[in-house]
Protein backbone atom coordinates (compact mmCIF):
# COMPACT_ATOMS: atom_id res chain seq x y z
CA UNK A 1 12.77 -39.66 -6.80
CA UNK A 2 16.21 -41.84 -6.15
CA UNK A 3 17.52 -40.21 -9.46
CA UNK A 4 17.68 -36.97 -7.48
CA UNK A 5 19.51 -37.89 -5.02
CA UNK A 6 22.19 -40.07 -6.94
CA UNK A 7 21.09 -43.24 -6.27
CA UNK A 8 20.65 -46.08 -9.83
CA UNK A 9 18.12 -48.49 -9.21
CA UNK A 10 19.05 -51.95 -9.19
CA UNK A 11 16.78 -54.78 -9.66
CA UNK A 12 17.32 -58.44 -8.10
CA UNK A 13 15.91 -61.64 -9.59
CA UNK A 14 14.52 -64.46 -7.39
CA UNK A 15 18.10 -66.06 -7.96
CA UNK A 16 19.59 -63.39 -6.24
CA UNK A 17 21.38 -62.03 -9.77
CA UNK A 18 21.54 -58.45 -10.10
CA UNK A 19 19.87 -56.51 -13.02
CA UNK A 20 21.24 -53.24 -13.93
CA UNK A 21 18.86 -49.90 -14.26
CA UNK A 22 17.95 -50.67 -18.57
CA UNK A 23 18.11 -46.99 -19.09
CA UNK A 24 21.53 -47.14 -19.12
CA UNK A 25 22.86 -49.71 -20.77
CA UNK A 26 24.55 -48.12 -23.80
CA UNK A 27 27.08 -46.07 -21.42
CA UNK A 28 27.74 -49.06 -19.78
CA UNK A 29 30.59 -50.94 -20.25
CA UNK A 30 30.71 -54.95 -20.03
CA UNK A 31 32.29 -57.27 -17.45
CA UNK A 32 33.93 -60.35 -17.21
CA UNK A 33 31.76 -63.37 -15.98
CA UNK A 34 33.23 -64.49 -13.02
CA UNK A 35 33.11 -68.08 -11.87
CA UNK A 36 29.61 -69.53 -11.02
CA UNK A 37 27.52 -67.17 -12.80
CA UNK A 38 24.36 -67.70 -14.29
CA UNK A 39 22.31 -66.72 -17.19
CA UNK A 40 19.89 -64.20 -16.79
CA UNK A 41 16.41 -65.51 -15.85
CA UNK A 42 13.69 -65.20 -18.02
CA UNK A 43 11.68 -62.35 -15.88
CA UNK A 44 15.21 -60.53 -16.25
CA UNK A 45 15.35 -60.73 -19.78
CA UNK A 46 11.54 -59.46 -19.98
CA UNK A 47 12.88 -56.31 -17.86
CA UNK A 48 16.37 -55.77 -20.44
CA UNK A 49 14.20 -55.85 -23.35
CA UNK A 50 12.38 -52.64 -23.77
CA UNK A 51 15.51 -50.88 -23.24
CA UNK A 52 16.52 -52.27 -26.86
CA UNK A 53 15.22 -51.71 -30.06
CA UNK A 54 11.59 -53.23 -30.74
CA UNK A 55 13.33 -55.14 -33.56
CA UNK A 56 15.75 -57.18 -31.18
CA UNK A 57 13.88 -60.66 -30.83
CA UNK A 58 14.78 -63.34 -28.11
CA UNK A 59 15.40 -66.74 -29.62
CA UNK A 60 12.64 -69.17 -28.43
CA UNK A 61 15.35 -71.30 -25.74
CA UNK A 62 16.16 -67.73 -24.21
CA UNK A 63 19.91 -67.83 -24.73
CA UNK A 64 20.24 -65.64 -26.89
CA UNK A 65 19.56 -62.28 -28.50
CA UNK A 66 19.16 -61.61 -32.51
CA UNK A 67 18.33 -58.49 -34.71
CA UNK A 68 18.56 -57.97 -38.15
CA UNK A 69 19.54 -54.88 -39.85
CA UNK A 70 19.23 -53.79 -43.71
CA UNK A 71 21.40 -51.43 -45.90
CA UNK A 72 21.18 -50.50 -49.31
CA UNK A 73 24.77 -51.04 -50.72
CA UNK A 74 26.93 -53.21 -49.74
CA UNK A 75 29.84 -50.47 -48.56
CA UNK A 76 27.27 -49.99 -45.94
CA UNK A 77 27.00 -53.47 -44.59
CA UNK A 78 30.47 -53.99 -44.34
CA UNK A 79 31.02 -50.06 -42.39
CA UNK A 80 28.66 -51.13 -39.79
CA UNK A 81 30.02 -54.38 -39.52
CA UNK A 82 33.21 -52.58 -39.16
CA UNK A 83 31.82 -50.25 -36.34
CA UNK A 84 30.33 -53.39 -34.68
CA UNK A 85 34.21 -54.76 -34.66
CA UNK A 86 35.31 -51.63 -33.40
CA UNK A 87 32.90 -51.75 -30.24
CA UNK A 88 32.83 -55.58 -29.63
CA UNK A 89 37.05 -55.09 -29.28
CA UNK A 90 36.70 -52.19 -26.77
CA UNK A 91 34.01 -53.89 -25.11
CA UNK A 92 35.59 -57.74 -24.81
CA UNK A 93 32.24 -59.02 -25.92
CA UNK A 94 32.14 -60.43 -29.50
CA UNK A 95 28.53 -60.75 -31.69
CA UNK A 96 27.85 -63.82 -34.00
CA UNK A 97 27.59 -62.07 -37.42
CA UNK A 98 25.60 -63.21 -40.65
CA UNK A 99 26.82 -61.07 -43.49
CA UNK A 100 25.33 -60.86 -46.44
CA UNK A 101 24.87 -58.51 -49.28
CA UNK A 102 22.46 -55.55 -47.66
CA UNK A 103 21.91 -57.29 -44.89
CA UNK A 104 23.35 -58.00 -40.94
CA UNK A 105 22.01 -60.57 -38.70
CA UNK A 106 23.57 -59.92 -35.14
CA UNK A 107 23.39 -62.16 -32.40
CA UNK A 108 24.55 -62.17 -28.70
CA UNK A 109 24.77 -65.04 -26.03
CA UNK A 110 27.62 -65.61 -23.47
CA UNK A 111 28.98 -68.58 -24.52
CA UNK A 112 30.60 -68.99 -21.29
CA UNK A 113 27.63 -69.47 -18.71
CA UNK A 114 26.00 -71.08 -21.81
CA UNK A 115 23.03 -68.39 -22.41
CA UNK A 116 22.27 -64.73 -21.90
CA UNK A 117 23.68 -62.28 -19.27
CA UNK A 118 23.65 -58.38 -18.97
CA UNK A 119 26.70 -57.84 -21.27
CA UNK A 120 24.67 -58.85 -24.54
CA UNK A 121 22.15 -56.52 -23.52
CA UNK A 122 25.18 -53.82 -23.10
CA UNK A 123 26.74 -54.42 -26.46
CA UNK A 124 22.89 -54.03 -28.32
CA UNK A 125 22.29 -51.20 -26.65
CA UNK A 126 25.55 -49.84 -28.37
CA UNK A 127 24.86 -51.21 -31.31
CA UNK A 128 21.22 -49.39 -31.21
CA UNK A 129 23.29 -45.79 -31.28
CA UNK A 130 25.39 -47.00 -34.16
């Protein structure tokens, strides 16, 4: 019902940080960390999740995000590497990348506040529609 009347849900965790609406986190765009921010809390990272693709794992100390992708040639895996570049630079928000032949590993954390906040979840997002 808010949706028709122009209002975007925002969610809150117990720390007070915001959580943006997941459904649209691929039109988003990222933002600087400011000073004193935190890494998202576990419960928010439960609520970013299904808004990525089911193969996007959290790593087991929750800071950080990982998915692996597959190609068959390697002209492939370096395009979308490429295209990953291309976003990350327009974005300010820059993946850890594992090249190999046929093969991608991406991962995100904010190495600034030390763990995971809602611009890792933007980037995947974009990376999903890639």
């Amino acid at each position: 019902m808010a949706a028709a009347f122009g209002f975007r849900l925002v969610r809150y965790n117990p720390q007070g940080h915001r959580v943006g609406d997941v459904a649209d986190l691929a039109v988003r765009h990222c933002e600087p960390c400011k000073s004193g921010v935190i890494p998202l809390e576990p419960d928010a990272v439960t609520l970013l999740m299904p808004a990525l693709h089911k193969d996007w794992t959290v790593a087991a100390d929750g800071k950080s995000i990982l998915r692996t992708f597959a190609f068959t040639a390697y002209p492939q895996t370096i395009s979308f590497v490429n295209a990953i570049a291309e976003m990350a630079e327009k974005e300010g928000h820059h993946p850890d990348l594992t090249v190999q032949y046929g093969k991608v590993g991406v991962l995100y954390t904010t190495h600034s506040i030390g763990g995971l906040s809602e611009n890792d979840f933007i980037c995947a997002a974009k990376i999903d529609q890639l």
